[in-house]
Protein backbone atom coordinates (compact mmCIF):
# COMPACT_ATOMS: atom_id res chain seq x y z
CA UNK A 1 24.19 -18.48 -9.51
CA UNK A 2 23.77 -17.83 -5.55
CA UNK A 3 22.67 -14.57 -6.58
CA UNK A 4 19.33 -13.11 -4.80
CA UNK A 5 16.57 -13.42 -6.82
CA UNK A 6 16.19 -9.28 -8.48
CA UNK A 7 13.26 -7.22 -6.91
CA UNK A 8 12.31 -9.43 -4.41
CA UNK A 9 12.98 -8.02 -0.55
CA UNK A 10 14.49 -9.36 1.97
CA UNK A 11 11.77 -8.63 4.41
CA UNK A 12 7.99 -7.13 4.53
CA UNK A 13 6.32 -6.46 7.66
CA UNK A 14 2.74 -5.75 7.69
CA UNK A 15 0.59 -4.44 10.41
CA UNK A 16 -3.55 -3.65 10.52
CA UNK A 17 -5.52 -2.51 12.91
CA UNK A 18 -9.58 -2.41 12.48
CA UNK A 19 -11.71 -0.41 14.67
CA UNK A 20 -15.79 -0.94 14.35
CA UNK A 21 -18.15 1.35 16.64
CA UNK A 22 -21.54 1.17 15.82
CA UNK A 23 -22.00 2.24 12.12
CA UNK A 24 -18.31 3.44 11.81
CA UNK A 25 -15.51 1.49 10.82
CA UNK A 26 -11.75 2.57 10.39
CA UNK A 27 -8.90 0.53 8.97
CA UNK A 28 -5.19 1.48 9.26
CA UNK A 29 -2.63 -0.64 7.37
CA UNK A 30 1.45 -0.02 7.67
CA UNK A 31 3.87 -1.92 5.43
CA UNK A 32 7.43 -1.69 5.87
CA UNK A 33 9.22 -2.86 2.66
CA UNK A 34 13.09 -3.76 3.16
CA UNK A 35 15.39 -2.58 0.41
CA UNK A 36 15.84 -5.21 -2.69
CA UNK A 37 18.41 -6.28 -4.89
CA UNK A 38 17.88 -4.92 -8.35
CA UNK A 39 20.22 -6.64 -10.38
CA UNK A 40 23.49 -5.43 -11.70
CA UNK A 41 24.28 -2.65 -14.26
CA UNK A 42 27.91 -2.80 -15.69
CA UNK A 43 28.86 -5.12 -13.46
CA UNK A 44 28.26 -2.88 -10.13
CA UNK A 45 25.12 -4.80 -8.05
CA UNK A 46 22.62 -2.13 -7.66
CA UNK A 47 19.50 -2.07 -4.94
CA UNK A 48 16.08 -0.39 -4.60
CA UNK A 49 15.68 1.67 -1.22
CA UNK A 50 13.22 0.20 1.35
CA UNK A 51 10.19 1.78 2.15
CA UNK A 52 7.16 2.75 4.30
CA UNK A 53 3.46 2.80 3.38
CA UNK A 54 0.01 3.53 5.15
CA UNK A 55 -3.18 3.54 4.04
CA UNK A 56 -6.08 4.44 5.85
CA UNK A 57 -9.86 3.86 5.34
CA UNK A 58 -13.22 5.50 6.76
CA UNK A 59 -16.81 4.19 6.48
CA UNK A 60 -20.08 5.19 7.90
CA UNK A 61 -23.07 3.04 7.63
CA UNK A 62 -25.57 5.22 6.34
CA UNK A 63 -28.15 2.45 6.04
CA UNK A 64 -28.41 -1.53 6.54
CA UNK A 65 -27.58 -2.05 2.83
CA UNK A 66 -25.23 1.05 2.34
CA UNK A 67 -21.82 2.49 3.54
CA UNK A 68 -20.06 5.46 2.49
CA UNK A 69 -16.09 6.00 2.83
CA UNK A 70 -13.28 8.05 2.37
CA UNK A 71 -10.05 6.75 2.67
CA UNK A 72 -6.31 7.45 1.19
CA UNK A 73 -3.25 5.37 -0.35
CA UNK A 74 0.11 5.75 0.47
CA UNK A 75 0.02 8.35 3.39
CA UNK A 76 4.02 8.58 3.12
CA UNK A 77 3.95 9.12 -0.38
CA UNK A 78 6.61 6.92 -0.90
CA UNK A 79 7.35 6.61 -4.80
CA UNK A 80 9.95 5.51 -7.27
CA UNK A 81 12.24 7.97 -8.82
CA UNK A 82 11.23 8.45 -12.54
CA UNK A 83 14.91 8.56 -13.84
CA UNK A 84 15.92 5.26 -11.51
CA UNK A 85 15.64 1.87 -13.64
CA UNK A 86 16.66 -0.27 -10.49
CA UNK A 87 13.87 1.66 -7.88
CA UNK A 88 11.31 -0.50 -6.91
CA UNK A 89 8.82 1.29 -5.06
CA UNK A 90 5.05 2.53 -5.97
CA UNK A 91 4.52 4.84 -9.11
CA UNK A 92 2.02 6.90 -7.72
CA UNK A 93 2.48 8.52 -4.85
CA UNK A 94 -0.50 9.88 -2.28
CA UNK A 95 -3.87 9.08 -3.33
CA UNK A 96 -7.32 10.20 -1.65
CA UNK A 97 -10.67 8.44 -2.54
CA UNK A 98 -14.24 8.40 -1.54
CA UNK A 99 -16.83 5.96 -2.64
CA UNK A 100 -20.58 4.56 -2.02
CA UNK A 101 -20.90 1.02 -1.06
CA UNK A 102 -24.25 -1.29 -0.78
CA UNK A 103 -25.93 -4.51 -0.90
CA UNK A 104 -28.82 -5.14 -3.64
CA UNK A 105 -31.53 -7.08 -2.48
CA UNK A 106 -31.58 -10.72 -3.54
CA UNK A 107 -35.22 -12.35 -4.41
């Protein structure tokens, strides 16, 4: 049809950075999402807005085997609009975590 394929955006740039000193760690993550075609609702071509996100991530080697972290999702707290059918970005908006990590020991 020539048309643009719906929900799929014209561009995505991603960009990480990872930082490591000694038993801490740090990872930073941007995306830039482009705005998409949705598709086309009585006959009028509709598009989701572009967005931003960044997510960030903390960990501290407690031990060899075991890391804790706290990190968060979403830093922009970009999100769809609940009433828009055609809007394309995340759900949820900010989210905050923290979590235990480790190795068990193999014999």
């Amino acid at each position: 049809t020539g048309e643009a394929l719906p929900n799929r955006p014209s561009h995505t740039v991603t960009l990480a950075a990872l930082l490591e000193l000694d038993k801490l760690s740090a990872n930073l993550r941007y995306r830039v999402v482009s705005s998409a075609f949705a598709g086309k609702i009585d006959e009028v071509e509709r598009n989701s807005p572009g967005f931003a996100l960044l997510d960030a991530r903390v960990a501290y080697q407690v031990w060899p085997a075991l890391s804790v972290f706290v990190g968060a999702l979403n830093l922009t707290d970009a999100r769809r609009h609940a009433l828009d059918v055609v809007d394309t970005r995340p759900a949820l908006g900010r989210q905050f975590y923290v979590g235990l990590s480790g190795d068990a020991p193999v014999e």
